[in-house]
N, C-alpha and C. Protein backbone atom coordinates (compact mmCIF):
# COMPACT_ATOMS: atom_id res chain seq x y z
N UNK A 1 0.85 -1.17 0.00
CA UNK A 1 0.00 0.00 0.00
C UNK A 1 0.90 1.25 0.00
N UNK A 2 0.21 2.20 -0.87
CA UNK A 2 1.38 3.54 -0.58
C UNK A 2 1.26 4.01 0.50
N UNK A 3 2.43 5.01 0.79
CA UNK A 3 1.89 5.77 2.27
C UNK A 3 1.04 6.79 1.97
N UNK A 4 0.96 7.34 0.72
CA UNK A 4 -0.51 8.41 0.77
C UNK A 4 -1.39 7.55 1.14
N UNK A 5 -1.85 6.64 0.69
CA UNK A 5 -2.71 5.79 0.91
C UNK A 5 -3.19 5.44 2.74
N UNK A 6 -2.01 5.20 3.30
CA UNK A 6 -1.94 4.97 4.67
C UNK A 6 -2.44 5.62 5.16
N UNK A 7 -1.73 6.89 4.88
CA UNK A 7 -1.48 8.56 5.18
C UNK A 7 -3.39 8.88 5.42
N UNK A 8 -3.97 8.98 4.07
CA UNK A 8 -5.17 8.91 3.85
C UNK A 8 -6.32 8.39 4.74
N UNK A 9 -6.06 6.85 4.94
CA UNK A 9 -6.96 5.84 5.52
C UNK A 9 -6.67 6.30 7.09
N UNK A 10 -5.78 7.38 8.22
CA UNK A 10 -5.71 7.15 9.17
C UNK A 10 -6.71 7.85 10.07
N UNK A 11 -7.52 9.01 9.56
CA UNK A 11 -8.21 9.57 10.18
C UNK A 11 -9.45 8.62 10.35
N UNK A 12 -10.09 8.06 9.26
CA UNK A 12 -10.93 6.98 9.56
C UNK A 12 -11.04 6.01 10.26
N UNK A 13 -9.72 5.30 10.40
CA UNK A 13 -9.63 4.28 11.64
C UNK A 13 -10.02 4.93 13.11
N UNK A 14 -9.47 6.59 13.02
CA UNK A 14 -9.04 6.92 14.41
C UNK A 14 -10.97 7.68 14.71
N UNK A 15 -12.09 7.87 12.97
CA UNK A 15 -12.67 8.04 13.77
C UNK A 15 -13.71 7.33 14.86
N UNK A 16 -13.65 5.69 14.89
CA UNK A 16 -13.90 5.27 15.84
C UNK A 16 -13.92 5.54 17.55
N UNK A 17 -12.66 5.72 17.70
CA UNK A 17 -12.85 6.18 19.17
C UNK A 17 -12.14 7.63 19.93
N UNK A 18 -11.39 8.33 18.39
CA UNK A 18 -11.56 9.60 18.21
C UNK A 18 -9.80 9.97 18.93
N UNK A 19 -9.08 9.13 19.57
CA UNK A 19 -7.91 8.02 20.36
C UNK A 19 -7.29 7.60 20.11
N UNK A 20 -5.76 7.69 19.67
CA UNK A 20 -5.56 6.30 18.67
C UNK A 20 -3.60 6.82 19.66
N UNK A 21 -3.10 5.40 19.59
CA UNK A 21 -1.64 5.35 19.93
C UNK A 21 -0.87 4.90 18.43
N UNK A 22 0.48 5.56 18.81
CA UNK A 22 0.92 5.39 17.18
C UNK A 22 1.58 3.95 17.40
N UNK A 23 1.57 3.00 18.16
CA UNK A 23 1.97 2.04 18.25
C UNK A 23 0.19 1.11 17.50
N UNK A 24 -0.57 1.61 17.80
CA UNK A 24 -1.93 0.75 17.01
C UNK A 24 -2.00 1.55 15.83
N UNK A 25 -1.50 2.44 15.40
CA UNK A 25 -1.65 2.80 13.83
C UNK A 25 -0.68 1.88 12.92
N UNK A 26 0.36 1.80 13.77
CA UNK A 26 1.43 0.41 12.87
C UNK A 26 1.32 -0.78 13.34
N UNK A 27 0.20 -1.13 13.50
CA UNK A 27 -0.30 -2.68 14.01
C UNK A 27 -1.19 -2.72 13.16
N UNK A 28 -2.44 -1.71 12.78
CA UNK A 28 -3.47 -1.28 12.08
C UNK A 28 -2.52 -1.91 10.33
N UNK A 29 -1.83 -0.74 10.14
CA UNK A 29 -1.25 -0.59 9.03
C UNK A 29 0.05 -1.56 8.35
N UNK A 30 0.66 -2.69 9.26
CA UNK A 30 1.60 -2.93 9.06
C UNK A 30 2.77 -2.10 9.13
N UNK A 31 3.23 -1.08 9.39
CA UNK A 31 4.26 -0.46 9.28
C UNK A 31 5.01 -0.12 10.60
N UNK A 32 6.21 0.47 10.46
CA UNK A 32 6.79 0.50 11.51
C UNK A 32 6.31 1.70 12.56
N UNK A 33 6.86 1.64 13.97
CA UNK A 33 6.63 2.64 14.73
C UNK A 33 6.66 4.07 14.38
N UNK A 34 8.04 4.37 13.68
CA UNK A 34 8.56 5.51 12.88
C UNK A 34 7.93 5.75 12.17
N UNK A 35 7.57 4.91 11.01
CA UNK A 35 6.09 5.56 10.05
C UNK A 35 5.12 5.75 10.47
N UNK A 36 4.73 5.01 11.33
CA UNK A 36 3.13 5.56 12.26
C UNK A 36 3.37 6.86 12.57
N UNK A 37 4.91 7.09 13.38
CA UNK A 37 4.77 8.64 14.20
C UNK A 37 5.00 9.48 12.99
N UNK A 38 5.30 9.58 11.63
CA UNK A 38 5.40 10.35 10.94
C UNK A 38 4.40 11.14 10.25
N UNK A 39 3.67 10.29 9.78
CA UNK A 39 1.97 10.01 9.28
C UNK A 39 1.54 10.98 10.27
N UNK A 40 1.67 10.44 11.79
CA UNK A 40 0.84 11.26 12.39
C UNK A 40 1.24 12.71 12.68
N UNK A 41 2.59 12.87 12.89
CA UNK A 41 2.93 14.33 12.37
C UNK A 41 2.54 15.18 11.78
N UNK A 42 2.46 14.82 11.13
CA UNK A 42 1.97 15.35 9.31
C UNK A 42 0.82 15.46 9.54
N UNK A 43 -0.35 14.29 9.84
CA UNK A 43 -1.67 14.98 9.91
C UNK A 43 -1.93 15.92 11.15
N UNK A 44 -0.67 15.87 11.71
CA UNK A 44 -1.23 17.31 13.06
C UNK A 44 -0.56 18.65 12.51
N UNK A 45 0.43 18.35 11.53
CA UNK A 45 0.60 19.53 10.84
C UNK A 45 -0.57 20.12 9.99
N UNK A 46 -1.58 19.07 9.46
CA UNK A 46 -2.79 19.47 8.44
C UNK A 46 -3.69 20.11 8.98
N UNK A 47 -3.64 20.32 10.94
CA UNK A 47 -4.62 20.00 11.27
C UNK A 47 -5.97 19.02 11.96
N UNK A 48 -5.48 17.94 11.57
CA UNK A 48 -6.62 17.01 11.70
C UNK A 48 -6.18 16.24 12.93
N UNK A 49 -5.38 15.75 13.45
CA UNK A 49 -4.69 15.51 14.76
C UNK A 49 -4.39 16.49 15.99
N UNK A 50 -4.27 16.34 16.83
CA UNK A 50 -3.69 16.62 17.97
C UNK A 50 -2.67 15.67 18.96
N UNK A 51 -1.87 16.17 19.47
CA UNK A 51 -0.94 15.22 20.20
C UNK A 51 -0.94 15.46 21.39
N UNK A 52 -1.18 14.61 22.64
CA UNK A 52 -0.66 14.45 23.90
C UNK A 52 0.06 13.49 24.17
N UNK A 53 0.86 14.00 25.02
CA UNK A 53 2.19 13.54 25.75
C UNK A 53 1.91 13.19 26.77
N UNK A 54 1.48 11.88 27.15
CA UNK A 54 1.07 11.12 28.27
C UNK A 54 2.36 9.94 29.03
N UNK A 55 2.66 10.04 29.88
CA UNK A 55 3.50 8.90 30.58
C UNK A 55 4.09 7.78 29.16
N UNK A 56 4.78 8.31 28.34
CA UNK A 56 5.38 7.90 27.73
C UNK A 56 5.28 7.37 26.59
N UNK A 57 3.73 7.64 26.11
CA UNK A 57 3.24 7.11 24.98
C UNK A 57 2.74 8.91 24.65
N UNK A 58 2.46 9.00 23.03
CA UNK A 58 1.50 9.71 22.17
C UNK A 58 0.51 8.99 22.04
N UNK A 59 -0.72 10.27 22.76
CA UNK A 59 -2.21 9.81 22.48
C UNK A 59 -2.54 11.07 21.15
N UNK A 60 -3.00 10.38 20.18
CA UNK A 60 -3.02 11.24 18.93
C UNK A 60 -5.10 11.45 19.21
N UNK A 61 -5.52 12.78 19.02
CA UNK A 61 -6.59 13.02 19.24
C UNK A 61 -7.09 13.95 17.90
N UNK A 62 -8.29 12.71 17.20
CA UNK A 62 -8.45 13.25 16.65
C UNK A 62 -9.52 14.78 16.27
N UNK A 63 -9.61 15.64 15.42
CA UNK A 63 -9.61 16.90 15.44
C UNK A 63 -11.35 16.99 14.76
C-alpha cells in the first residue's frame, strides 16, 4: 500500500474512538513505529490531529 494511501486511511480508523496510539496505527497498518509517528505528524501539521504527551506514549486526538 502507498503511504498516501496509509497517510489517507488514518483519520478513519481513528474516527472510531476519536484516540488512537501510534503504536496501534502500525499494528493497524503494518508499518513501523517511525512511520506511524510520521503520518501522524503530518496529519497534526494538516490540522486534523492533535498530540498528547502522556506517561510515555503519544495519544493522537483526533480533530
Amino acid at each position: 500500500m502507498a503511504s498516501q494511501d496509509i497517510k489517507a486511511q488514518i483519520p478513519g480508523f481513528a474516527k472510531k474512538d476519536r484516540v488512537v496510539t501510534t503504536a496501534e496505527i502500525a499494528k493497524q497498518y503494518g508499518i513501523s513505529w517511525n512511520t506511524a509517528e510520521k503520518y501522524l505528524l503530518e496529519l497534526a501539521l494538516d490540522g486534523k490531529f492533535r498530540r498528547i504527551k502522556k506517561a510515555g506514549v503519544n495519544l493522537w486526538v483526533l480533530i
